[in-house]
PDB file of N, CA and C in Angstrom:
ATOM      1  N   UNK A   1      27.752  53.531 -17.149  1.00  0.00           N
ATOM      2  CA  UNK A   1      27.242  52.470 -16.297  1.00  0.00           C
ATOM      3  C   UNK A   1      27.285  51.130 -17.008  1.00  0.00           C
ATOM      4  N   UNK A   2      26.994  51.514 -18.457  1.00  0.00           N
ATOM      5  CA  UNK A   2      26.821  50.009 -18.935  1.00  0.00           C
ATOM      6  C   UNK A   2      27.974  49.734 -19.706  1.00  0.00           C
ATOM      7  N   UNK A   3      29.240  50.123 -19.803  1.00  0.00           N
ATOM      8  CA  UNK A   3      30.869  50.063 -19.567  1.00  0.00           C
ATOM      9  C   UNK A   3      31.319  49.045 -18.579  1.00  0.00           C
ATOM     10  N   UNK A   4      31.254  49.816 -17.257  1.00  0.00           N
ATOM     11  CA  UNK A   4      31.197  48.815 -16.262  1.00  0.00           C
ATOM     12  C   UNK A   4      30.759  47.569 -16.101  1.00  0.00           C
ATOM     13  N   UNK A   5      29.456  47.156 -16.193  1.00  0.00           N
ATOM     14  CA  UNK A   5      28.686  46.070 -16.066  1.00  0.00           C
ATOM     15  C   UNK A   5      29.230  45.203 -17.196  1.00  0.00           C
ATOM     16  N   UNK A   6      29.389  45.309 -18.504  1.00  0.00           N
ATOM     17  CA  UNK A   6      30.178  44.422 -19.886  1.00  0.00           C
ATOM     18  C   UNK A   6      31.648  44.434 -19.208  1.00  0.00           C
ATOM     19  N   UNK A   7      32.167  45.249 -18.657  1.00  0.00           N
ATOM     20  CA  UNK A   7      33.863  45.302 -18.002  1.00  0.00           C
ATOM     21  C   UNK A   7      33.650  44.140 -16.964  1.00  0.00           C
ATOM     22  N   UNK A   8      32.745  44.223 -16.089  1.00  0.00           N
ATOM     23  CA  UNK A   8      32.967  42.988 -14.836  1.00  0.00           C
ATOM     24  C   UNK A   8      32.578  41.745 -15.277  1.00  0.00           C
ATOM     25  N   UNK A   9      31.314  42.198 -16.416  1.00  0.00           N
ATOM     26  CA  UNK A   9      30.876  40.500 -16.564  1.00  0.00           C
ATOM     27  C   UNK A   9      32.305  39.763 -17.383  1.00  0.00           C
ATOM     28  N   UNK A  10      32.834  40.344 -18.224  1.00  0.00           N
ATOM     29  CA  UNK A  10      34.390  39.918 -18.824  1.00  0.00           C
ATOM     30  C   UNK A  10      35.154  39.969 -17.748  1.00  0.00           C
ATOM     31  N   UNK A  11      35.543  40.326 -16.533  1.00  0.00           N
ATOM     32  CA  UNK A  11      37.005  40.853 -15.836  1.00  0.00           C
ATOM     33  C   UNK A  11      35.932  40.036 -14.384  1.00  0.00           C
ATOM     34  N   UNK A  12      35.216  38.794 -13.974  1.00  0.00           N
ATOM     35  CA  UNK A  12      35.102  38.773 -12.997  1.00  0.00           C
ATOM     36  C   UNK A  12      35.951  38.523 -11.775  1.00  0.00           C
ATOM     37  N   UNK A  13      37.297  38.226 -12.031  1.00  0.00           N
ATOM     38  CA  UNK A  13      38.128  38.676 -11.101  1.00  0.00           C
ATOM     39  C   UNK A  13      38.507  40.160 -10.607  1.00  0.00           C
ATOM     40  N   UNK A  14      38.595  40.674 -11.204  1.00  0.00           N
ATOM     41  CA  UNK A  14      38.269  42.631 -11.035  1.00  0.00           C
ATOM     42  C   UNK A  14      37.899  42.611  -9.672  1.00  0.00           C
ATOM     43  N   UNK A  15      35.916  42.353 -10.311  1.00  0.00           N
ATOM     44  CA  UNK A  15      34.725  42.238  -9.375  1.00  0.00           C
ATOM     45  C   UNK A  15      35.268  41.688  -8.111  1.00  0.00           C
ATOM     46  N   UNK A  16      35.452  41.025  -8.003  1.00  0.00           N
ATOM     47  CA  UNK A  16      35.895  39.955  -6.303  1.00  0.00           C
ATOM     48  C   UNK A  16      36.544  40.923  -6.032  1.00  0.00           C
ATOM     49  N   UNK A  17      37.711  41.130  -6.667  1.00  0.00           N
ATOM     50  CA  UNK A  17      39.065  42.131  -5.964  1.00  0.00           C
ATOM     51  C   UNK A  17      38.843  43.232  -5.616  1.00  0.00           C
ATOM     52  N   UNK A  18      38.059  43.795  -6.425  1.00  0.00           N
ATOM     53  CA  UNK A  18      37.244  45.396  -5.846  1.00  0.00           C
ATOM     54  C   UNK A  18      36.031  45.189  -5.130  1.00  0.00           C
ATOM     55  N   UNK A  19      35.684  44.091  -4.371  1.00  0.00           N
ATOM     56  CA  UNK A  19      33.842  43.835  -4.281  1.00  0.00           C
ATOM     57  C   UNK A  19      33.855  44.737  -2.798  1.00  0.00           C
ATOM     58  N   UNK A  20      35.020  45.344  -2.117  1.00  0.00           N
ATOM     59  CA  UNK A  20      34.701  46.460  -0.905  1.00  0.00           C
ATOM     60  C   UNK A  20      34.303  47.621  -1.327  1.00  0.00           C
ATOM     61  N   UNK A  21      34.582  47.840  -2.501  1.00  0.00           N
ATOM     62  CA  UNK A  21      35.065  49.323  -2.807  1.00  0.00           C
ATOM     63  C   UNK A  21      33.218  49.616  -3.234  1.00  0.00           C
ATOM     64  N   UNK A  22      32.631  48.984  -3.455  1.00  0.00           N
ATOM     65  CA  UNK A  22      31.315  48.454  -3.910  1.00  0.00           C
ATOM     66  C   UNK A  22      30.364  49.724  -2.874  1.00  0.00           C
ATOM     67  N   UNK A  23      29.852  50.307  -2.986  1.00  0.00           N
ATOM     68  CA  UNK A  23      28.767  51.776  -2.355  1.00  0.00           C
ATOM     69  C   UNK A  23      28.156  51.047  -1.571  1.00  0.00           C
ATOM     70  N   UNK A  24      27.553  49.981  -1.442  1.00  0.00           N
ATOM     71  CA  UNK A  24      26.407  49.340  -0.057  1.00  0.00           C
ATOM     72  C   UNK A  24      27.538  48.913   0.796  1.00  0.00           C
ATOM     73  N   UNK A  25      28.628  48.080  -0.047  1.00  0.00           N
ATOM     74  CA  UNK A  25      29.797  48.416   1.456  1.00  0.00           C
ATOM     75  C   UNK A  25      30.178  49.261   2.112  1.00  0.00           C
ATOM     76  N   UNK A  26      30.818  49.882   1.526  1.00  0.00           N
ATOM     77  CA  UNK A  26      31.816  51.173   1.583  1.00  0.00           C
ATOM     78  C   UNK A  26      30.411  51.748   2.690  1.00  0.00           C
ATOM     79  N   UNK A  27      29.625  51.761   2.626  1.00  0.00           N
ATOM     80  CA  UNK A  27      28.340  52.638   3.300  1.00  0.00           C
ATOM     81  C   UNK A  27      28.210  52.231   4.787  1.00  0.00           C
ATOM     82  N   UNK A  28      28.301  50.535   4.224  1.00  0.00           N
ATOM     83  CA  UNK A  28      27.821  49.885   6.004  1.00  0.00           C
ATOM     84  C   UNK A  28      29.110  49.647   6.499  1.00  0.00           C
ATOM     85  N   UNK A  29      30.359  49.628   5.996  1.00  0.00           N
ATOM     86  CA  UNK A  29      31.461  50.127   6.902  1.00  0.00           C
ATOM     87  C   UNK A  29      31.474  50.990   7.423  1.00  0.00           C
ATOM     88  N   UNK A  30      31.604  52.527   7.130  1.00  0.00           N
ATOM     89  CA  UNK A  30      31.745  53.082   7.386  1.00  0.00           C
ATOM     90  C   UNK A  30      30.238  52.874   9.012  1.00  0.00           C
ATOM     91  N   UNK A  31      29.095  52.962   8.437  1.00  0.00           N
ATOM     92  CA  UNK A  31      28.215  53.138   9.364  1.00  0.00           C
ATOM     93  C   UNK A  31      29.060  52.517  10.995  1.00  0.00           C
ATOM     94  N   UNK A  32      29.777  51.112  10.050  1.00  0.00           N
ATOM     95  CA  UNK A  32      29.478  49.656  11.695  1.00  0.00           C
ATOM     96  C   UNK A  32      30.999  50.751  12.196  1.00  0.00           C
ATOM     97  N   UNK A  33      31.847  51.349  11.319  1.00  0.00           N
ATOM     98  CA  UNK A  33      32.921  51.888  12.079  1.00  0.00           C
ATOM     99  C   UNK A  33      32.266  53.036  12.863  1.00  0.00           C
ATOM    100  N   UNK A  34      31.494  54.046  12.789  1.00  0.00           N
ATOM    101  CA  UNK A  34      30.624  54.704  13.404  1.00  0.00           C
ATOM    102  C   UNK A  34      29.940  54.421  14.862  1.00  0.00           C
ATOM    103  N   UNK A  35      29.610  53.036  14.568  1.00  0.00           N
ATOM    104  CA  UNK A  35      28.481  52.665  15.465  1.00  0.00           C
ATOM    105  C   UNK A  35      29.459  51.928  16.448  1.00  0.00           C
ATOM    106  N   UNK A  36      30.670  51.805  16.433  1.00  0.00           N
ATOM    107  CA  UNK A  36      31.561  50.695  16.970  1.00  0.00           C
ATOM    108  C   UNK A  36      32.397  51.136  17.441  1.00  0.00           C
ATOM    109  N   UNK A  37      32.953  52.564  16.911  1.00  0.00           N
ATOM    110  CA  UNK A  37      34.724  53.011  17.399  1.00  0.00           C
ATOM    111  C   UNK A  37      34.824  53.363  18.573  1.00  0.00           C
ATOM    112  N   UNK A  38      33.552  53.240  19.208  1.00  0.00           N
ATOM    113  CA  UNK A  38      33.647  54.224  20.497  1.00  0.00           C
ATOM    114  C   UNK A  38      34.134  52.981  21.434  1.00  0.00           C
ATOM    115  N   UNK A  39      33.401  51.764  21.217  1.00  0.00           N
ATOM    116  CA  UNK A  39      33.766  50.214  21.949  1.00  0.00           C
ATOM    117  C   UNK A  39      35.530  50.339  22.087  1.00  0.00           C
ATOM    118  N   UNK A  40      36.160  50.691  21.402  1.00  0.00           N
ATOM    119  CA  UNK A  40      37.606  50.161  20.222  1.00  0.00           C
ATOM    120  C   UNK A  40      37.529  48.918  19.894  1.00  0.00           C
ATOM    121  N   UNK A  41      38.825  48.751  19.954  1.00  0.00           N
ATOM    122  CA  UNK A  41      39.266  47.276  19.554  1.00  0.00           C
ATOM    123  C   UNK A  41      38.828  45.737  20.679  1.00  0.00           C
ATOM    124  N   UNK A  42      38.014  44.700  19.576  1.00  0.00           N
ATOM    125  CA  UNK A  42      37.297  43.612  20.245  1.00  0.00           C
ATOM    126  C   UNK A  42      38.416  42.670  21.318  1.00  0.00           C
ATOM    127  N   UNK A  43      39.775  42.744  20.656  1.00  0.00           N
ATOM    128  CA  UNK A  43      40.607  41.723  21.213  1.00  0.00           C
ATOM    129  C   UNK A  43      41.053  42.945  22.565  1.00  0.00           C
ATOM    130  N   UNK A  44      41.600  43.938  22.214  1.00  0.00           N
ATOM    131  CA  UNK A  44      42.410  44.675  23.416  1.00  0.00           C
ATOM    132  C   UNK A  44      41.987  45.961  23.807  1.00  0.00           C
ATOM    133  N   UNK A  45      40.607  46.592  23.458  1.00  0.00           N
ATOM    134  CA  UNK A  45      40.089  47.778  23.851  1.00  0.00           C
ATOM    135  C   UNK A  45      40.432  48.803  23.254  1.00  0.00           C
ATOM    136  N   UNK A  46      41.805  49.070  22.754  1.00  0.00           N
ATOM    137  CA  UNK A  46      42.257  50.293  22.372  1.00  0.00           C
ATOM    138  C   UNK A  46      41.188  50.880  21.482  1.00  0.00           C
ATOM    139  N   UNK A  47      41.085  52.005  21.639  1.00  0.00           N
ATOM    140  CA  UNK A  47      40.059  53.137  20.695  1.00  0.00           C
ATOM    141  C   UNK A  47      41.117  53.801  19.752  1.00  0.00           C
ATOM    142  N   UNK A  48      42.017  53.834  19.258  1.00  0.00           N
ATOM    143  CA  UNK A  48      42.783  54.653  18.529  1.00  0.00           C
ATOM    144  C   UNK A  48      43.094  53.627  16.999  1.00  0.00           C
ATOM    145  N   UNK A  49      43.391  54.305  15.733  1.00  0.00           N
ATOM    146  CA  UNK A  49      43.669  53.664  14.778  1.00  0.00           C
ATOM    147  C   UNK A  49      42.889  52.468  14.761  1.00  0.00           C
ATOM    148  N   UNK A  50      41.603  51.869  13.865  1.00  0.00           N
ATOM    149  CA  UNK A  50      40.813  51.090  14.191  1.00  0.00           C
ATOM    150  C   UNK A  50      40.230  50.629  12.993  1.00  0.00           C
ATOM    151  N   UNK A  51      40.132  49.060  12.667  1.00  0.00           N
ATOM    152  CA  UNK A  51      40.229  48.803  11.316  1.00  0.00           C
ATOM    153  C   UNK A  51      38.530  47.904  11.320  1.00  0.00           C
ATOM    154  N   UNK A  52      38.135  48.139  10.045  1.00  0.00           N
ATOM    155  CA  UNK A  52      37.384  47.014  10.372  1.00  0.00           C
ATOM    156  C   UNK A  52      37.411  45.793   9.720  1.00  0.00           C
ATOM    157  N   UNK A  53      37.384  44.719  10.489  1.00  0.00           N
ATOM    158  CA  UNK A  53      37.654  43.705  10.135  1.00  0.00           C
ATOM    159  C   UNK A  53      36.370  42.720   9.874  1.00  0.00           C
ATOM    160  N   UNK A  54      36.716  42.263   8.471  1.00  0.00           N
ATOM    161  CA  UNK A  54      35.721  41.200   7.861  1.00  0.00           C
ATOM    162  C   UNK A  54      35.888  39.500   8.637  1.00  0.00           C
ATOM    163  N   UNK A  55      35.216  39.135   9.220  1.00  0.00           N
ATOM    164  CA  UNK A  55      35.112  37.794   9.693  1.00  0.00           C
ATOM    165  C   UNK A  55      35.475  36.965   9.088  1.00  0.00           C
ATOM    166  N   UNK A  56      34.440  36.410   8.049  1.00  0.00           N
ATOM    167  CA  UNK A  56      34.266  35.991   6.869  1.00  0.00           C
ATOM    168  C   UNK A  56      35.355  36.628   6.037  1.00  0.00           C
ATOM    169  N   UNK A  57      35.982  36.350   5.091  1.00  0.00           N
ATOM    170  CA  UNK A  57      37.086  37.257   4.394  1.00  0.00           C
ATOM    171  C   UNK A  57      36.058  37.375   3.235  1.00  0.00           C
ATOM    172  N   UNK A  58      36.532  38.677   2.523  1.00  0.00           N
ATOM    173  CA  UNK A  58      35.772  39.049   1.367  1.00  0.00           C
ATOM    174  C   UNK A  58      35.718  38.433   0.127  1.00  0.00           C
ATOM    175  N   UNK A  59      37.480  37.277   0.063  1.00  0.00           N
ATOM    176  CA  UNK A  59      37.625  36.751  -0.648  1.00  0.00           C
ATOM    177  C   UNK A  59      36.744  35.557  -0.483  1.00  0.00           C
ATOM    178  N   UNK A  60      36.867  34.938   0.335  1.00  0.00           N
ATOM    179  CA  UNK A  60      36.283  34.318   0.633  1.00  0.00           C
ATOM    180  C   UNK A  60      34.614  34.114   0.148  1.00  0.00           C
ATOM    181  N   UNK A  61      33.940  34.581   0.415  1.00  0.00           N
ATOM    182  CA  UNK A  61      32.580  35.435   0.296  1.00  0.00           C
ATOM    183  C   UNK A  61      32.423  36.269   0.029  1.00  0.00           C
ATOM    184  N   UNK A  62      32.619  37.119  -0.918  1.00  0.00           N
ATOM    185  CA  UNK A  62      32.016  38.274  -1.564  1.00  0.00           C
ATOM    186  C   UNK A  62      31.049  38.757  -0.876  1.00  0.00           C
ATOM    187  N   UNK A  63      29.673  38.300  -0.718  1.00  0.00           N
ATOM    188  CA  UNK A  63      28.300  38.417  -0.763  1.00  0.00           C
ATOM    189  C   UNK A  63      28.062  38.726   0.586  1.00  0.00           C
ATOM    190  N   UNK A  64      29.199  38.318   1.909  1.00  0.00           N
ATOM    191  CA  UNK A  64      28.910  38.587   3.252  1.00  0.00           C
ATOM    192  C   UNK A  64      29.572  40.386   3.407  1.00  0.00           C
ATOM    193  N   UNK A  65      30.031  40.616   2.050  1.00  0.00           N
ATOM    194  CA  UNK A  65      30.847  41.673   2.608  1.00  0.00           C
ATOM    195  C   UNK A  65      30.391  43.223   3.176  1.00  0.00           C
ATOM    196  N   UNK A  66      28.962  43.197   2.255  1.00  0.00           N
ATOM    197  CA  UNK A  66      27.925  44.134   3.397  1.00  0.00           C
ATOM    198  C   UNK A  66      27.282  43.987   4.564  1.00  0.00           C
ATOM    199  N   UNK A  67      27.682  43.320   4.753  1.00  0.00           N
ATOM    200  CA  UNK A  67      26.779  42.463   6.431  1.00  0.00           C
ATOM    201  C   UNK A  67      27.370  42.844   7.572  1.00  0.00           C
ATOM    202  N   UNK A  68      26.919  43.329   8.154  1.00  0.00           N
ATOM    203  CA  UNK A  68      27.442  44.185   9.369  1.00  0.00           C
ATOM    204  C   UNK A  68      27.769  43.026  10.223  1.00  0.00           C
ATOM    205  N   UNK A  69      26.799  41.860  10.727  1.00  0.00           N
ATOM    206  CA  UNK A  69      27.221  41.172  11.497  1.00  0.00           C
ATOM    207  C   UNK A  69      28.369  40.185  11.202  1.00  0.00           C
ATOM    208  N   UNK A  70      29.115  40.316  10.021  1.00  0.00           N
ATOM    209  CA  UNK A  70      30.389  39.970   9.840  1.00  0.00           C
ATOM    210  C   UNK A  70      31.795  41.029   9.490  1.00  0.00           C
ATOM    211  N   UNK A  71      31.027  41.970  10.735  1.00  0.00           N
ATOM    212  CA  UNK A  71      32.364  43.088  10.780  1.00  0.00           C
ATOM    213  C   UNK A  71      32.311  43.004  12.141  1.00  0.00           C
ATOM    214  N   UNK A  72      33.973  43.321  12.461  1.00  0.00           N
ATOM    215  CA  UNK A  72      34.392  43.712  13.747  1.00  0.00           C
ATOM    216  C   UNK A  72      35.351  44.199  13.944  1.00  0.00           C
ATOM    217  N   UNK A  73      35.773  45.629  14.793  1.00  0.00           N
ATOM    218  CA  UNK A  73      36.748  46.321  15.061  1.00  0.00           C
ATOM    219  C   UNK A  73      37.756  45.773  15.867  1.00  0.00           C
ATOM    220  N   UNK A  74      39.188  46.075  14.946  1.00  0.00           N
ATOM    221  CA  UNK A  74      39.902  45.469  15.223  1.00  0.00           C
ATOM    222  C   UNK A  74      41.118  46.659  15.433  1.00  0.00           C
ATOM    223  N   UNK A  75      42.408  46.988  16.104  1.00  0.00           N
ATOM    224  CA  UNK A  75      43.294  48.092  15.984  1.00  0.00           C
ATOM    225  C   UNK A  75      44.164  47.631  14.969  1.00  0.00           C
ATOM    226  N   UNK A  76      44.729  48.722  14.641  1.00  0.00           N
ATOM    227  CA  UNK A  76      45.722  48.174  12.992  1.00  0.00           C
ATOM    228  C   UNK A  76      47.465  48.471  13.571  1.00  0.00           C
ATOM    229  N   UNK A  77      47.398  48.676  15.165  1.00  0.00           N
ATOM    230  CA  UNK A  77      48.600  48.302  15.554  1.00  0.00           C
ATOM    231  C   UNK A  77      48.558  46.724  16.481  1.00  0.00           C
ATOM    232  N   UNK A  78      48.385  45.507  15.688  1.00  0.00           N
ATOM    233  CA  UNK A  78      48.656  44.242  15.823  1.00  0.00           C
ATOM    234  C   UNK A  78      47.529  43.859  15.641  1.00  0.00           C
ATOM    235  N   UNK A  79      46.806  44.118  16.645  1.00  0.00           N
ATOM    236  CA  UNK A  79      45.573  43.283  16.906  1.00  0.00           C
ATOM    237  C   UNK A  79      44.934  42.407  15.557  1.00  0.00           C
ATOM    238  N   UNK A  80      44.760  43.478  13.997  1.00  0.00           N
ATOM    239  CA  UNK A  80      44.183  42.950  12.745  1.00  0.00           C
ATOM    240  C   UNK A  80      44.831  41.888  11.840  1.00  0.00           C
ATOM    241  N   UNK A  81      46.176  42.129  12.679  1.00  0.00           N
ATOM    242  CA  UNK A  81      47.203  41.257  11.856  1.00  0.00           C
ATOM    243  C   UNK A  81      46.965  39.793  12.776  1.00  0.00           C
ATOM    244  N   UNK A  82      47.725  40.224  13.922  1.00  0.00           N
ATOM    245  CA  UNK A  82      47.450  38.681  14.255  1.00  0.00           C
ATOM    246  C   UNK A  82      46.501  38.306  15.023  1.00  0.00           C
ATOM    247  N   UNK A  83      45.510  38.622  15.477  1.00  0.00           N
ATOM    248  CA  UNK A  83      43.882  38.038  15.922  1.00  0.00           C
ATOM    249  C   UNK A  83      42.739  38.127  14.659  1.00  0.00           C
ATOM    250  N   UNK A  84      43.045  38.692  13.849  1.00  0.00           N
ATOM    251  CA  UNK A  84      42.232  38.563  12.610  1.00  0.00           C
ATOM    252  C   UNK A  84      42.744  37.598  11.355  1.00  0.00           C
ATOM    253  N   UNK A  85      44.332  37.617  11.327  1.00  0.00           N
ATOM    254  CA  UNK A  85      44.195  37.042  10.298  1.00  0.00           C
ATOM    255  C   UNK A  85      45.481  35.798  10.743  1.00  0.00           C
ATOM    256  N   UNK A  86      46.064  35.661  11.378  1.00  0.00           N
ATOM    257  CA  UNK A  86      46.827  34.361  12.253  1.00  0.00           C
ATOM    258  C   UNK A  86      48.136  34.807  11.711  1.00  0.00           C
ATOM    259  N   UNK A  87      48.365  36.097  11.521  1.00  0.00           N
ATOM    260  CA  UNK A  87      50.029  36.831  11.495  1.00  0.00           C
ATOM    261  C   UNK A  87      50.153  36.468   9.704  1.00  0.00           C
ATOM    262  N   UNK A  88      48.956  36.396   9.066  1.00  0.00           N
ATOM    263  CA  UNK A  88      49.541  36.505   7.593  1.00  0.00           C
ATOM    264  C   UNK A  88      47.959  36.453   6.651  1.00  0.00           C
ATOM    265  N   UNK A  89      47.869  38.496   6.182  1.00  0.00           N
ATOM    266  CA  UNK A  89      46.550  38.323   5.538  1.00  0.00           C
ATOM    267  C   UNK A  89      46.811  38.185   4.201  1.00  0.00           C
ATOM    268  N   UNK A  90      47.321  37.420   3.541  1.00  0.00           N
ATOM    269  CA  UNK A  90      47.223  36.683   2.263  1.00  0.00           C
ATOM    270  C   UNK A  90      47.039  35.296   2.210  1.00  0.00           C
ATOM    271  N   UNK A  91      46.465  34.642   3.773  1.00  0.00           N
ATOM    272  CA  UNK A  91      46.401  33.481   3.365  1.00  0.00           C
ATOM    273  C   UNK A  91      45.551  33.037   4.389  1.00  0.00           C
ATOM    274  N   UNK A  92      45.701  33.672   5.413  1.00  0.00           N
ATOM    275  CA  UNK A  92      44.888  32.930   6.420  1.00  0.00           C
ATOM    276  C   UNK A  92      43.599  34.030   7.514  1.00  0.00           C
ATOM    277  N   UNK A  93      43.091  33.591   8.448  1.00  0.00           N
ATOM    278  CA  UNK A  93      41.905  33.897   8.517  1.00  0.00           C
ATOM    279  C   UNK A  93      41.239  33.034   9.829  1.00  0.00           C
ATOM    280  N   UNK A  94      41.187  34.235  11.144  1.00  0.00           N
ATOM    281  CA  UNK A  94      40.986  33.518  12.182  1.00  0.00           C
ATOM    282  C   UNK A  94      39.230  33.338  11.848  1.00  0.00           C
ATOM    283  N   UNK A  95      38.489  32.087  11.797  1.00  0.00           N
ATOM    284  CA  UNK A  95      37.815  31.533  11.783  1.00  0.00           C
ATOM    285  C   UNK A  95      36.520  31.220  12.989  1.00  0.00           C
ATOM    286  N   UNK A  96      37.201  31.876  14.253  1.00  0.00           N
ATOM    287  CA  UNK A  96      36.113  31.735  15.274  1.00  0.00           C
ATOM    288  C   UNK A  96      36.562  32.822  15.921  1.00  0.00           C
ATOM    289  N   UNK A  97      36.546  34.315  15.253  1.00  0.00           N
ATOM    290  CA  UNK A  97      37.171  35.725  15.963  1.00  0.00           C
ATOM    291  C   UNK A  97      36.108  35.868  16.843  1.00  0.00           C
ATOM    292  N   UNK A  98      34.676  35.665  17.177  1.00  0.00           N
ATOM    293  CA  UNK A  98      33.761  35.492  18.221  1.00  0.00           C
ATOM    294  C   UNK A  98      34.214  35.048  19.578  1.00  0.00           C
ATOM    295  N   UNK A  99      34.769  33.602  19.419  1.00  0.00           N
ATOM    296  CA  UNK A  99      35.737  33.027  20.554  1.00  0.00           C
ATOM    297  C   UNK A  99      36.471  33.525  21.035  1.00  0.00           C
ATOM    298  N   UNK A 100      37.302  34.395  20.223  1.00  0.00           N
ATOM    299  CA  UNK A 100      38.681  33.908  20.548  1.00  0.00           C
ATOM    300  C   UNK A 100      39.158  35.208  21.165  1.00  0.00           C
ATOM    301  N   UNK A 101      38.223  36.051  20.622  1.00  0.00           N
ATOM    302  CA  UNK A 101      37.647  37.701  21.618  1.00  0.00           C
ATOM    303  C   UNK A 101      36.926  37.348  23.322  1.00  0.00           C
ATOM    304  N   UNK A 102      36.174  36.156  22.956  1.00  0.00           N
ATOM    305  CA  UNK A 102      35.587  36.052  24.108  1.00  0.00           C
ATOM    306  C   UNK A 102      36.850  35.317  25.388  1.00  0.00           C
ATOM    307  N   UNK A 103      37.996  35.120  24.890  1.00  0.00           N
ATOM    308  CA  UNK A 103      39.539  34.493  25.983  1.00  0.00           C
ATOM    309  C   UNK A 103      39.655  35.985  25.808  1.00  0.00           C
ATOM    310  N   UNK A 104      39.838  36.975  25.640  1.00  0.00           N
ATOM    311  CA  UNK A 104      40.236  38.413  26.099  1.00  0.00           C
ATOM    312  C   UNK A 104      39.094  38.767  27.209  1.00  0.00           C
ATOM    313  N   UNK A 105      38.284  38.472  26.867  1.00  0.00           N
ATOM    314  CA  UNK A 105      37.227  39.232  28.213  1.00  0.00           C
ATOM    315  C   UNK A 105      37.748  38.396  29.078  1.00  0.00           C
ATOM    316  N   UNK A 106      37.717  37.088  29.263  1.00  0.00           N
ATOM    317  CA  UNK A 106      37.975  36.167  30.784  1.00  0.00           C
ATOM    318  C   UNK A 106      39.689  36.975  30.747  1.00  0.00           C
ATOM    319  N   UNK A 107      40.092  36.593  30.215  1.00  0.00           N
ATOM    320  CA  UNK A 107      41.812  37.316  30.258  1.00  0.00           C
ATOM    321  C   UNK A 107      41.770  38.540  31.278  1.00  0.00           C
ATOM    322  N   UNK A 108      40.876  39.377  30.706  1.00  0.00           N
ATOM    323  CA  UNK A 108      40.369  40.979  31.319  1.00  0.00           C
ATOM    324  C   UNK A 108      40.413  40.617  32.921  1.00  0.00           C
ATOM    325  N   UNK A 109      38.985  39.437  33.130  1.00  0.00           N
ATOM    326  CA  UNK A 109      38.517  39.729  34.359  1.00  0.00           C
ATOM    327  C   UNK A 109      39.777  39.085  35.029  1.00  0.00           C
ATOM    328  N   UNK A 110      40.425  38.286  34.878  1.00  0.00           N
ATOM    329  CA  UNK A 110      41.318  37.391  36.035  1.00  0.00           C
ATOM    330  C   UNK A 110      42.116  38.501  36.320  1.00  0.00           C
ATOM    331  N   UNK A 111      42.640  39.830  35.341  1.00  0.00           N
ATOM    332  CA  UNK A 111      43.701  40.878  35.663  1.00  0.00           C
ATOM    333  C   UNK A 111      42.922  41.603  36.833  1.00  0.00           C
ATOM    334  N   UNK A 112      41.608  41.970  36.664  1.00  0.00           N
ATOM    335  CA  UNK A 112      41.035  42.243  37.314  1.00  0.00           C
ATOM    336  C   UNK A 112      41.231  41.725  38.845  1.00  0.00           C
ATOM    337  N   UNK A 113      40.554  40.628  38.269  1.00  0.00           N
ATOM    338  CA  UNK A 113      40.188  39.948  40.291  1.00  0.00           C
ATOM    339  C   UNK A 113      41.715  40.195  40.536  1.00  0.00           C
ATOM    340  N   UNK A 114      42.822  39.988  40.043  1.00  0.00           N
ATOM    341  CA  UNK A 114      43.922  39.734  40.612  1.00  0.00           C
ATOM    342  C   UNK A 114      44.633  40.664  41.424  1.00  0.00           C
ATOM    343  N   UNK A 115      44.277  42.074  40.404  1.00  0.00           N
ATOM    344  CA  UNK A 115      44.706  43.311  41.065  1.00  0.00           C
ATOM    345  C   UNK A 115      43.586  44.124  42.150  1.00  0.00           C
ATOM    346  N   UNK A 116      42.094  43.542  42.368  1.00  0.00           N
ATOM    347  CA  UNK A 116      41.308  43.743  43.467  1.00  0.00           C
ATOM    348  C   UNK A 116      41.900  42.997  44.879  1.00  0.00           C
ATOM    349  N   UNK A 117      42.243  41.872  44.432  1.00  0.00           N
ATOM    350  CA  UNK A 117      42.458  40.914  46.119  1.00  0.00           C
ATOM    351  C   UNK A 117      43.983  41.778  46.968  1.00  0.00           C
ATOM    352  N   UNK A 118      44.617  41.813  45.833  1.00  0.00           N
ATOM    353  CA  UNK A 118      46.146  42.663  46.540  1.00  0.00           C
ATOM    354  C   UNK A 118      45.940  43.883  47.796  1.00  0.00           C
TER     355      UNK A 118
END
């Protein structure tokens, strides 16, 4: 244990780079994927293959990375790539994924009304 702790306080880049792999994460992921998969995916519904996605990026913030209310399920066929991270996760990072989920629900209903009036 006390290997580790002298290893990160020297290697704090390590720390950042591994800060998911971290047991209070790894824990409340798993939980919010639990508590969430049944919803599926926030942008397009799908329930199959289902990632969870950090809001906040981890790089970004370390410290948000156990926080449930900065996770959200996302599918890992498109949806995580480009509604989570703007078609490139080494650099960028949709910033108002709250919003921008909330143009998929109105999206939803207009398919809706559209295919009720027919």
């Amino acid at each position: 244990m006390f290997e580790y702790a002298d290893f990160t306080l020297r290697n704090p880049a390590y720390a950042l780079k591994h800060w998911r792999n971290q047991p209070e994460v790894r824990r409340n992921m798993l939980e919010f994927r639990n508590e969430n998969a049944a919803n599926g995916c926030v942008w397009c519904g799908r329930t199959g293959k289902l990632d969870v996605h950090h809001k906040i990026p981890v790089a970004v913030n370390p410290y948000m990375a156990h926080v449930k209310a900065n996770m959200a399920m996302l599918c890992s066929s498109g949806c995580h790539l480009v509604i989570g991270h703007n078609r490139n996760y080494a650099t960028r990072y949709e910033q108002e994924l709250d919003d921008v989920c909330a143009v998929s629900e109105v999206i939803d209903i207009r398919k809706f009304n559209e295919s009720s009036t027919s």
